[in-house]
Protein backbone atom coordinates (compact mmCIF):
# COMPACT_ATOMS: atom_id res chain seq x y z
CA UNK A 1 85.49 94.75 74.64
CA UNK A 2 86.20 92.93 77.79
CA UNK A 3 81.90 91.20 77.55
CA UNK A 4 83.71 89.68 74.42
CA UNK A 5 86.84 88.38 75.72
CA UNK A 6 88.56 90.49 72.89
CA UNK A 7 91.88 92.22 73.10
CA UNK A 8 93.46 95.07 71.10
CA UNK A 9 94.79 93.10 68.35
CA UNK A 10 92.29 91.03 68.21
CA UNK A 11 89.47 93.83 68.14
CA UNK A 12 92.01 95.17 65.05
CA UNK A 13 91.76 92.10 63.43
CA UNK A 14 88.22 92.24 63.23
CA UNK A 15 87.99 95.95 62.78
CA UNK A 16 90.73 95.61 59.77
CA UNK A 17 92.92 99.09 61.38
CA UNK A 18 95.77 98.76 63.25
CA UNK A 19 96.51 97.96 67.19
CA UNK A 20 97.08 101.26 67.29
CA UNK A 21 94.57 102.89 66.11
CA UNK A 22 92.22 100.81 68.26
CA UNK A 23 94.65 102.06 71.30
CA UNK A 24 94.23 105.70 69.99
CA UNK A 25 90.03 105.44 70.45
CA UNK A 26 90.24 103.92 74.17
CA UNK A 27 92.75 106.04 75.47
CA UNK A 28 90.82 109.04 74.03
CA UNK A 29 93.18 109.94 71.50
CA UNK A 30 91.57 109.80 68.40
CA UNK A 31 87.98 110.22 67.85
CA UNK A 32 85.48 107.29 66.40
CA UNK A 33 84.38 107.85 62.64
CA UNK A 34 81.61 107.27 61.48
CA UNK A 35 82.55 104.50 59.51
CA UNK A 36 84.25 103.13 62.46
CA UNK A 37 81.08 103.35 64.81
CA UNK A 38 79.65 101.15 62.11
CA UNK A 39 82.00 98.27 62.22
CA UNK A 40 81.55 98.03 65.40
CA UNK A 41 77.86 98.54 65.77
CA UNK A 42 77.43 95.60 63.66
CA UNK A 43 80.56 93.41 65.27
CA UNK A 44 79.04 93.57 68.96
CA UNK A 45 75.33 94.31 68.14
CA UNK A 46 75.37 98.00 70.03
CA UNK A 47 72.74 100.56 68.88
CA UNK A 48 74.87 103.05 66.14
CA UNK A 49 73.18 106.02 68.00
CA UNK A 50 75.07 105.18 71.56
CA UNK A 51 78.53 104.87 69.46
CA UNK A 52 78.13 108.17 67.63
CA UNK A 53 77.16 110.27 70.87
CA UNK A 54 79.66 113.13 71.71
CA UNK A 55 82.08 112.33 74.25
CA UNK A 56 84.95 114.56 75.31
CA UNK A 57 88.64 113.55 74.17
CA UNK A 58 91.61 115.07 75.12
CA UNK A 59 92.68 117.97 73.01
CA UNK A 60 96.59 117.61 74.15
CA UNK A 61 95.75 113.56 73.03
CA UNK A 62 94.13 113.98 70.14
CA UNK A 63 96.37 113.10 67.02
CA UNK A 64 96.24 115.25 63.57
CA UNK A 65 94.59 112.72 60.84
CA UNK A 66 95.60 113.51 56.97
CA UNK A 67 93.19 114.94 54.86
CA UNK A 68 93.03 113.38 51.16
């Protein structure tokens, strides 16, 4: 995010989800989707394989998502 001069509301913007939500994924609170590792494969040109690799995320973090 910082190689593209972009901050959270502006990565939001571009993402179309909230500031928050953006804050949730760096602070490890919330997990990337699949959807999400999309969008932003294709806004910064990363491979989707690096964005959809496990990485750990903090279970006391981690916020409880609604099911529809």
């Amino acid at each position: 995010m910082e190689s593209e001069d972009l901050n959270g509301s502006a990565l939001a913007r571009k993402l179309e989800v909230s500031r928050a939500y953006i804050s949730d994924i760096l602070h490890s609170k919330r997990a990337i989707s699949k959807e999400m590792a999309r969008k932003i494969s294709q806004l910064f040109g990363y491979p989707l394989e690096i964005l959809l690799r496990p990485y750990p995320i903090s279970r006391d973090k981690v916020k409880k998502e609604k099911v529809s």
